[in-house]
Protein backbone atom coordinates (compact mmCIF):
# COMPACT_ATOMS: atom_id res chain seq x y z
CA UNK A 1 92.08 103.33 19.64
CA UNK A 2 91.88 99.52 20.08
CA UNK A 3 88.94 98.44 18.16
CA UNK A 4 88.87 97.85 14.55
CA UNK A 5 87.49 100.35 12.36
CA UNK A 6 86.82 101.06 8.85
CA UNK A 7 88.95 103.45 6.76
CA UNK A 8 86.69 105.60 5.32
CA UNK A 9 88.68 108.42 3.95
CA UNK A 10 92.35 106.62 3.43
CA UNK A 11 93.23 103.54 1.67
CA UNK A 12 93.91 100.50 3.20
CA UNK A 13 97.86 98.74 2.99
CA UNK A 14 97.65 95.29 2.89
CA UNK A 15 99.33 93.61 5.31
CA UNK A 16 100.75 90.15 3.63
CA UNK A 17 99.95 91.36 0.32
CA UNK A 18 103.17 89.21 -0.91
CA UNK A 19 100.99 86.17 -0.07
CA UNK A 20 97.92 86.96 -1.82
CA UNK A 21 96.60 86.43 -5.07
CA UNK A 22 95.05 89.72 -6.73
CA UNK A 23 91.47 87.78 -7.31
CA UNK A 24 91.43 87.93 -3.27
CA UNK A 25 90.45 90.90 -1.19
CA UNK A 26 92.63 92.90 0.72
CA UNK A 27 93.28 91.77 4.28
CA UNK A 28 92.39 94.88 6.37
CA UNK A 29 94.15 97.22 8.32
CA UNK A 30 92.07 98.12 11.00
CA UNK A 31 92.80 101.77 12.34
CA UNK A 32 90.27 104.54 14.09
CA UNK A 33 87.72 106.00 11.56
CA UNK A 34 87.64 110.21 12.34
CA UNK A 35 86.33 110.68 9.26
CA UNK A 36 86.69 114.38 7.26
CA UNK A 37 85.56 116.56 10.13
CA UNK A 38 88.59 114.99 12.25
CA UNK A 39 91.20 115.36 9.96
CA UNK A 40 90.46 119.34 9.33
CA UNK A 41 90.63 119.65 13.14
CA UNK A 42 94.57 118.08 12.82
CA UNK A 43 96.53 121.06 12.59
CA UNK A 44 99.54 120.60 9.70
CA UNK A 45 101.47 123.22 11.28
CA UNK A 46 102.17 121.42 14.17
CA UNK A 47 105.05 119.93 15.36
CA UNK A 48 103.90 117.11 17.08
CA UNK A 49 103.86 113.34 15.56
CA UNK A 50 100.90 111.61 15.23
CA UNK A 51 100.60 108.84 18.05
CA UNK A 52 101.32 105.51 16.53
CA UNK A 53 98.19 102.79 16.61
CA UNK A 54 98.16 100.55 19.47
CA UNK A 55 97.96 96.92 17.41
CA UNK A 56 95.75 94.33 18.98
CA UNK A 57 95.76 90.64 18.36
CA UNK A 58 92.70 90.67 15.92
CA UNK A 59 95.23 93.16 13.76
CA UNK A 60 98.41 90.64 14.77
CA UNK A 61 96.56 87.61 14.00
CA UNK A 62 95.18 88.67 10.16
CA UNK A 63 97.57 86.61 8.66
CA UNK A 64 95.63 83.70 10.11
CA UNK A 65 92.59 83.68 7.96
CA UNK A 66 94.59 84.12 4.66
CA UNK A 67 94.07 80.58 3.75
CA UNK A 68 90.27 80.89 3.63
CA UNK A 69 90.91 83.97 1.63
CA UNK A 70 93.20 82.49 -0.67
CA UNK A 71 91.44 78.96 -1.08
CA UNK A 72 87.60 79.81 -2.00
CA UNK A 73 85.68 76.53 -2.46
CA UNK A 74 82.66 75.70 -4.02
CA UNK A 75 80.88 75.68 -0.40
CA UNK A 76 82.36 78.92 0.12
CA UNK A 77 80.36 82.10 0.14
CA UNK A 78 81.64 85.72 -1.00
CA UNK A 79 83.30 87.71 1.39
CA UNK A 80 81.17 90.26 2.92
CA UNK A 81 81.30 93.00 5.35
CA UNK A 82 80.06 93.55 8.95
CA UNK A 83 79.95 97.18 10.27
CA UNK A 84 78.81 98.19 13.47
CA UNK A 85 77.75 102.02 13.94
CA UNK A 86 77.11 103.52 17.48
CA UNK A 87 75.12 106.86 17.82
CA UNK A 88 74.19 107.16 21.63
CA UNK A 89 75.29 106.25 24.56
CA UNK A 90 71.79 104.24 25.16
CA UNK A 91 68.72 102.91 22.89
CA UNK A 92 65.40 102.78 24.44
CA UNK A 93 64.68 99.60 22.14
CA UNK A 94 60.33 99.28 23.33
CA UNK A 95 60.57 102.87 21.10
CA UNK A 96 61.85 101.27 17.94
CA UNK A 97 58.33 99.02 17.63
CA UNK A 98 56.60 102.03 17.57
CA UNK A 99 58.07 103.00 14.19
CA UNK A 100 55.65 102.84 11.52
CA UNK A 101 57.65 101.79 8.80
CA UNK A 102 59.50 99.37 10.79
CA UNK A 103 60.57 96.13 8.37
CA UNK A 104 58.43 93.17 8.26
CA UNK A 105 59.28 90.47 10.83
CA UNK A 106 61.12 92.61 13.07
CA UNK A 107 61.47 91.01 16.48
CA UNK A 108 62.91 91.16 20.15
CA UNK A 109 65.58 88.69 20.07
CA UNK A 110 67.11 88.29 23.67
CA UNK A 111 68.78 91.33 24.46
CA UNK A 112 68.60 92.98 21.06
CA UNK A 113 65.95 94.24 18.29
CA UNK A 114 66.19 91.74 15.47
CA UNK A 115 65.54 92.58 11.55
CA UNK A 116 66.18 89.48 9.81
CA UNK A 117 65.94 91.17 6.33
CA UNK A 118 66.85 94.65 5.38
CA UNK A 119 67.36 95.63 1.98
CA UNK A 120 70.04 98.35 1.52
CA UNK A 121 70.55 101.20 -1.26
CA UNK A 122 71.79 98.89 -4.17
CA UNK A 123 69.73 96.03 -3.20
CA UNK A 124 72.23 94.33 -1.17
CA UNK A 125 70.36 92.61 1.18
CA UNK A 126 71.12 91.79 5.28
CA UNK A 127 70.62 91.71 8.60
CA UNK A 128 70.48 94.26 11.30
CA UNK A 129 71.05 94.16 15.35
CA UNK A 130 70.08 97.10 17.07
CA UNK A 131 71.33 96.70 21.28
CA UNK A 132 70.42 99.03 23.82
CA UNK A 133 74.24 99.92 24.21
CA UNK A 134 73.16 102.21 21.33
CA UNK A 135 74.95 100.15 18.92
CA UNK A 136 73.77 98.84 15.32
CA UNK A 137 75.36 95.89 14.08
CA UNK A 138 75.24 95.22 10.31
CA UNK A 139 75.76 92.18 8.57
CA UNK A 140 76.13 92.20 4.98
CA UNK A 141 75.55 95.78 4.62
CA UNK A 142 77.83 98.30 4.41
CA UNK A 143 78.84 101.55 5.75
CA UNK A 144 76.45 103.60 3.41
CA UNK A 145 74.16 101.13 4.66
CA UNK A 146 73.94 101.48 8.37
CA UNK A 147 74.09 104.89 8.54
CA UNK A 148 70.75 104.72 6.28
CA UNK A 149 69.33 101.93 8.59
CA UNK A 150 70.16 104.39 11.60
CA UNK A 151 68.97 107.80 9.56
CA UNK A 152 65.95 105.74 8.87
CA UNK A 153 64.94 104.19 11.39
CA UNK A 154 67.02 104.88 14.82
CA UNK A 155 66.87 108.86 14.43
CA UNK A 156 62.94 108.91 13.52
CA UNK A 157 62.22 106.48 16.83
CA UNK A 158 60.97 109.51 19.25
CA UNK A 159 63.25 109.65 22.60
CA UNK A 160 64.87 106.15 21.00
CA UNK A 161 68.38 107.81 21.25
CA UNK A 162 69.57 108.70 24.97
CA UNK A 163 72.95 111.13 24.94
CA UNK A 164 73.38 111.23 21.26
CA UNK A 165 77.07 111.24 20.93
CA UNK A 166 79.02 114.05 18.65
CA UNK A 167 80.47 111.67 16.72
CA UNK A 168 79.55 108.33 15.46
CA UNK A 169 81.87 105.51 16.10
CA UNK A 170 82.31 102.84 13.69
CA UNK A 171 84.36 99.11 13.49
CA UNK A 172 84.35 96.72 10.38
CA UNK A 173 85.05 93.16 10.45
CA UNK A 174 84.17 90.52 7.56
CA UNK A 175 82.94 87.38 7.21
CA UNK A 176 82.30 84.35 5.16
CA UNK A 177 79.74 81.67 4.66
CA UNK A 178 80.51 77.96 4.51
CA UNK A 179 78.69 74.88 5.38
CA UNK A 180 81.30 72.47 5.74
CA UNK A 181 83.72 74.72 7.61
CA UNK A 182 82.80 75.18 11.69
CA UNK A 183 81.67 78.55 13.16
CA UNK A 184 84.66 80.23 14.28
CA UNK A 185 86.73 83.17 14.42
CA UNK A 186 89.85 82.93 12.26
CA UNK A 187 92.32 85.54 12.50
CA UNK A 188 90.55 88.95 11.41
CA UNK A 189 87.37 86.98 9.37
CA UNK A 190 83.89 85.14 10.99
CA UNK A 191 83.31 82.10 9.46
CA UNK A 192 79.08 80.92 9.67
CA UNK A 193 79.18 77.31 9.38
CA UNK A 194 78.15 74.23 11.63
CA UNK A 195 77.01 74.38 14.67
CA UNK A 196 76.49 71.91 17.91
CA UNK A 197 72.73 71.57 19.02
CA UNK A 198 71.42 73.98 21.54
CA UNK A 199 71.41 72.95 25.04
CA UNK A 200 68.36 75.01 25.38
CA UNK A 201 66.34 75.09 22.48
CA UNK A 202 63.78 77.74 24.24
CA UNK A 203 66.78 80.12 23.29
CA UNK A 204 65.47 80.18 19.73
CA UNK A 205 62.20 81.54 18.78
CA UNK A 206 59.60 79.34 18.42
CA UNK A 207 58.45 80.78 14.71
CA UNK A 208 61.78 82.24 12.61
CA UNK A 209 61.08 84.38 10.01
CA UNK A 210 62.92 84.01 6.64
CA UNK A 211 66.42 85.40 6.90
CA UNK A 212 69.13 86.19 4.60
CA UNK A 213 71.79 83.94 6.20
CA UNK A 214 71.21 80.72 7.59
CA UNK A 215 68.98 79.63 10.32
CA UNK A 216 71.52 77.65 12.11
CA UNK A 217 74.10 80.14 12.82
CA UNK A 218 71.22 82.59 14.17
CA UNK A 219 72.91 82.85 17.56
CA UNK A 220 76.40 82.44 16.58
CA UNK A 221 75.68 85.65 14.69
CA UNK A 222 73.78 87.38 17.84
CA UNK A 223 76.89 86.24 19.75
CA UNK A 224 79.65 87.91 17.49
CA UNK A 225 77.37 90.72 17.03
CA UNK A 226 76.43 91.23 20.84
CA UNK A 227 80.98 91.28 21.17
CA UNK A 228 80.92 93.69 18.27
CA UNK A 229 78.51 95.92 19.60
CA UNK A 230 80.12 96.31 23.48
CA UNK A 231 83.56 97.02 21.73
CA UNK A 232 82.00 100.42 19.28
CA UNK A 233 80.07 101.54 22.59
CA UNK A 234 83.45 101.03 24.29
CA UNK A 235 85.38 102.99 21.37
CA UNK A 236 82.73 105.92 21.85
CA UNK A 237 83.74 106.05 25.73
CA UNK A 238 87.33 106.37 24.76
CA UNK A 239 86.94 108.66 22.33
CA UNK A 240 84.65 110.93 25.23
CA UNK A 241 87.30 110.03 27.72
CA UNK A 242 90.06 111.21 25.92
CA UNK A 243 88.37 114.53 25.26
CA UNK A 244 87.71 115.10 28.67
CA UNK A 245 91.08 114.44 29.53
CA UNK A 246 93.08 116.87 26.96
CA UNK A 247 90.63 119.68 28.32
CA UNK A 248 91.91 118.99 31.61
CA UNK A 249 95.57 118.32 30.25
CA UNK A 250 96.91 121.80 31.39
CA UNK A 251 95.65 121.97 34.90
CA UNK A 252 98.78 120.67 36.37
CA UNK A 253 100.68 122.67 34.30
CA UNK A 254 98.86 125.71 35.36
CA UNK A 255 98.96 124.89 39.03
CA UNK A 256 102.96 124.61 39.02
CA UNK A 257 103.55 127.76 37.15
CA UNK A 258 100.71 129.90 39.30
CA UNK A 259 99.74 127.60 42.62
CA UNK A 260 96.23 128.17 41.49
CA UNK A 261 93.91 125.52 39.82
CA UNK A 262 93.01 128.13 37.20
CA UNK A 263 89.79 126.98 37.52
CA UNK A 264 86.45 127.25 39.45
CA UNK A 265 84.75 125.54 42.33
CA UNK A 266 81.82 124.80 39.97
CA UNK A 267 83.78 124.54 36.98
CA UNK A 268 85.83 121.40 39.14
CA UNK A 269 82.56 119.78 40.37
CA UNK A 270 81.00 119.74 37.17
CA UNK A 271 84.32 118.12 35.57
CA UNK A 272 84.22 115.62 38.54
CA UNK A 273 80.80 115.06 37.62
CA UNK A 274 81.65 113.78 34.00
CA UNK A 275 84.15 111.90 35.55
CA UNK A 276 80.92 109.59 37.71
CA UNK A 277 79.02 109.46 34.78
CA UNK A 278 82.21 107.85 32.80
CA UNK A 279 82.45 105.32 35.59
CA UNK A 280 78.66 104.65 35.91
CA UNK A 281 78.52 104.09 31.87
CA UNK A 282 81.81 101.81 32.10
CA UNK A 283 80.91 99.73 35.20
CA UNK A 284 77.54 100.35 36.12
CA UNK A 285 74.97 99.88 33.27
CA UNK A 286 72.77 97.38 32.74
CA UNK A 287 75.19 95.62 30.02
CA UNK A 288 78.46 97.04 31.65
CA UNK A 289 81.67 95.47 29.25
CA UNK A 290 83.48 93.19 32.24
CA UNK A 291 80.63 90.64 32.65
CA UNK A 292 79.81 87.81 30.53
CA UNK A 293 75.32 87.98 29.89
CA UNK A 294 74.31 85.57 31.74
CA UNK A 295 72.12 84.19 28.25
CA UNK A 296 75.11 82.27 27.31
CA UNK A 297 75.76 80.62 30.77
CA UNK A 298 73.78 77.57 29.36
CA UNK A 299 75.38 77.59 26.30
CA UNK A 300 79.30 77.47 26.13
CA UNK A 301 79.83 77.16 22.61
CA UNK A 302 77.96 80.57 22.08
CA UNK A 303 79.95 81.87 24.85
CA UNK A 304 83.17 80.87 23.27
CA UNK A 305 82.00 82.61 20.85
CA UNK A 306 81.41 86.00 22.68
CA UNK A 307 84.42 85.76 24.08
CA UNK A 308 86.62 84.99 21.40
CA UNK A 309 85.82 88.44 19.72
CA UNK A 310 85.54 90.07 22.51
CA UNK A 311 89.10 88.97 23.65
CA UNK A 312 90.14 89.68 20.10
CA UNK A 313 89.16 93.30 20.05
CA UNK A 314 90.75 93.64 23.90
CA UNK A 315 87.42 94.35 25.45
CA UNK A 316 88.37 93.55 29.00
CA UNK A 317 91.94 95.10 28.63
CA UNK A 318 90.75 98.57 27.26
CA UNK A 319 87.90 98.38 30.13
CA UNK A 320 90.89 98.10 32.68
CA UNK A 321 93.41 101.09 30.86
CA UNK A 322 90.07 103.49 30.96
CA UNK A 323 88.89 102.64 34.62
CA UNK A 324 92.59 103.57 35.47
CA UNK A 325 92.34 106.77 33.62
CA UNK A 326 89.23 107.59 35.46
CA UNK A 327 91.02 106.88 38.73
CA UNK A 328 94.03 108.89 38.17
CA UNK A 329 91.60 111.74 36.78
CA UNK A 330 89.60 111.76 40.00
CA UNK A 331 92.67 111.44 42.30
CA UNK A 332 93.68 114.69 40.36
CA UNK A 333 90.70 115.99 40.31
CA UNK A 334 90.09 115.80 43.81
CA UNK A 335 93.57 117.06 45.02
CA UNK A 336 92.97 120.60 43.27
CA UNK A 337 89.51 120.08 44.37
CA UNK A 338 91.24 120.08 47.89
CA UNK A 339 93.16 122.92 47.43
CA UNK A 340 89.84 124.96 46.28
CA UNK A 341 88.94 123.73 49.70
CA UNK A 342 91.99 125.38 51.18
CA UNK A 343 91.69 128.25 49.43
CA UNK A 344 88.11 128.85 50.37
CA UNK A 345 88.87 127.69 54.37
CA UNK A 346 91.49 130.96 54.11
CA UNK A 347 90.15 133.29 52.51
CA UNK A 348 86.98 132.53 55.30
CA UNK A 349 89.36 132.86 57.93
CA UNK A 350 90.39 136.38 56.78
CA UNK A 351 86.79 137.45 56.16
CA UNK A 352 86.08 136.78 59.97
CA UNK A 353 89.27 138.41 61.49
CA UNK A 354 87.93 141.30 58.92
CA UNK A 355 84.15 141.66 60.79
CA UNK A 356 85.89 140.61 63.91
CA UNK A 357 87.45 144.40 63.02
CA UNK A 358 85.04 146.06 62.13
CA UNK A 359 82.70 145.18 64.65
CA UNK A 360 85.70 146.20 67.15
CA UNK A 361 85.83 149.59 65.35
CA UNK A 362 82.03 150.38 65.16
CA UNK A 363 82.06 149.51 69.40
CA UNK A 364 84.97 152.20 69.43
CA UNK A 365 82.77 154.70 67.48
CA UNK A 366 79.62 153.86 69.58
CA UNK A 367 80.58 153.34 72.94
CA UNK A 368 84.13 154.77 72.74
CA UNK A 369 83.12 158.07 74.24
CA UNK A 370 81.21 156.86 77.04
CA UNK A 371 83.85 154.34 77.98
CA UNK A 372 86.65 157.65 78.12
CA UNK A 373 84.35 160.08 79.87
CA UNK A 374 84.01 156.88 82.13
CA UNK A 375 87.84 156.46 82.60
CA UNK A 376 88.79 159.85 82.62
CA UNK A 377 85.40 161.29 84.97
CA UNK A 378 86.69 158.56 87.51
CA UNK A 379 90.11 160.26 87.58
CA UNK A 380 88.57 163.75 88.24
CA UNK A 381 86.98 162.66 90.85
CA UNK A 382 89.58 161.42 92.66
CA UNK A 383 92.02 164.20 91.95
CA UNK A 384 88.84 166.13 93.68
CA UNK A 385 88.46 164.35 96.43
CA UNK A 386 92.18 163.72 97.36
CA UNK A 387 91.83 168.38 97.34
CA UNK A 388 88.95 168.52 99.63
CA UNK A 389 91.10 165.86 102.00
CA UNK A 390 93.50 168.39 102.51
């Protein structure tokens, strides 16, 4: 996969840990999070290699925030986590506010469900996005963390989750605090800092609640977190994708060996059917992953930074590679789905000449005699005739 991820289950290799001082935390390796129930389904007797990691510039580019790492000041904050968790493929968000226990001060905020405060499981306290892409981004929590927020609160929202998907899908990214430093994204870490004046200041609302990080970098967060969030929904349709394409891996196989699909009429139109709804989810939703919202139109510094992430984590790219998939899938698809057609155009063809037959033979049976005492009493006759002549 493309997107960065948190190890879970392995340990992390730094990758420039020549250049860094123990004191300072690991630069991360981002990689695809499978978690336990994956890695039992990897079979160890099996011959094939492990596909190597596709490395995207937000991996490439790590190096670049090693100075802030390896220079804290005293305007510098800790180092602290941001991990986004998808569980559906869609959020109804109006269901959330129904939640009775939902946190104080919990509010709409543009295209998301804002909680400005959220205290986790060892009192670590942060801030939560929840966007109808059925993603939940964290900031200052943790793993344990969001998957509590979501057990808590997502899963006990009635009719909340649309298409819950098998597996969660997960990305981690980090970042800093520091008020003399400008909001940007540097290398693989966010830094919250200063920020130009809002073109619009109707973009903010008009009463803020107290919130754990500052009040200035409210959007700059929404806009890093609205980039995180499209690229975990994204990972979840590759992951689906991917799936539905090693179940279909040994058609062609099967078709060259036999000349038959090995597979159904139905069987086909229901796979061509998951096919649509990949393309509809990919291209077609509300928030599809191509388009820049049109909230930050008036606003280019938050669109810079939307973008920036988003470009880091290959949004665009990976949107491309899996809309090519899904064409070369349906182009497949739809050549066997052909040949069903074929099939099912010959085998019709031989059912007619077959009644054509039959209905030939029951005439014989019916009419048969009638038509020879016909043909053979007109012969008689004229054999008598042609004696009484002479």
């Amino acid at each position: 996969m493309f997107s960065v991820r948190n190890l879970a289950t392995r340990q992390r290799p730094t990758l420039v840990s020549f250049y860094r001082p123990q004191s300072i935390p690991l630069c991360r390796y981002f990689a695809s999070n499978r978690g336990p129930a994956a890695q039992h389904r990897e079979n160890p007797l099996s011959d094939a290699k492990v596909k190597p990691k596709e490395t995207t510039p937000l991996r490439r580019s790590a190096s670049a925030s090693l100075p802030i790492r390896s220079n804290p000041t005293p305007t510098r904050g800790v180092i602290q986590p941001i991990f986004t968790l998808a569980t559906a493929e869609r959020y109804i968000l109006s269901r959330l506010r129904t939640h009775p226990d939902l946190p104080a001060r919990a509010q709409a905020l543009h295209e998301s469900w804002w909680i400005p405060k959220w205290v986790g499981k060892d009192g670590n306290e942060g801030e939560v996005f929840v966007f109808s892409n059925g993603s939940i981004v964290c900031w200052g929590l943790g793993e344990a963390d969001a998957k509590k927020f979501a057990e808590q609160y997502i899963e006990k929202s009635k009719g909340m989750e649309v298409s819950r998907l098998k597996e969660i899908e997960t990305e981690e990214l980090e970042f800093v605090v520091d008020a003399v430093e400008k909001t940007r994204l540097q290398g693989d870490l966010i830094i919250l800092g200063q920020t130009s004046p809002l073109n619009e200041e109707e973009l903010l609302p008009r009463s803020l609640p107290p919130m754990v990080f500052p009040e200035s970098t409210l959007l700059a967060r929404y806009a890093y977190s609205q980039a995180l969030a499209r690229s975990t929904s994204l990972s979840a349709l590759e992951v689906q994708l991917d799936k539905y394409l090693t179940s279909m891996a040994l058609l062609p196989h099967t078709l060259a060996l036999t000349g038959k699909p090995g597979m159904g009429r139905t069987q086909l139109i229901k796979k061509l059917g998951e096919l649509m709804k990949f393309r509809q989810l990919l291209n077609l939703n509300r928030e599809n992953f191509s388009e820049v919202p049109d909230f930050y139109w008036a606003e280019p510094e938050l669109e810079g930074y939307f973008k920036s992430l988003s470009n880091a984590l290959e949004v665009k790219m990976r949107t491309a590679s899996l809309n090519d998939k899904i064409t070369y899938a349906t182009e497949a698809q739809s050549t066997l789905r052909q040949l069903l057609t074929e099939s099912s155009t010959h085998s019709m063809e031989l059912i007619i000449i077959a009644l054509i037959a039959v209905e030939v033979v029951i005439a014989l049976i019916r009419d048969g005699p009638e038509l020879w005492h016909m043909l053979v009493g007109t012969d008689e006759e004229a054999d008598k005739a042609k004696t009484l002549a002479h």
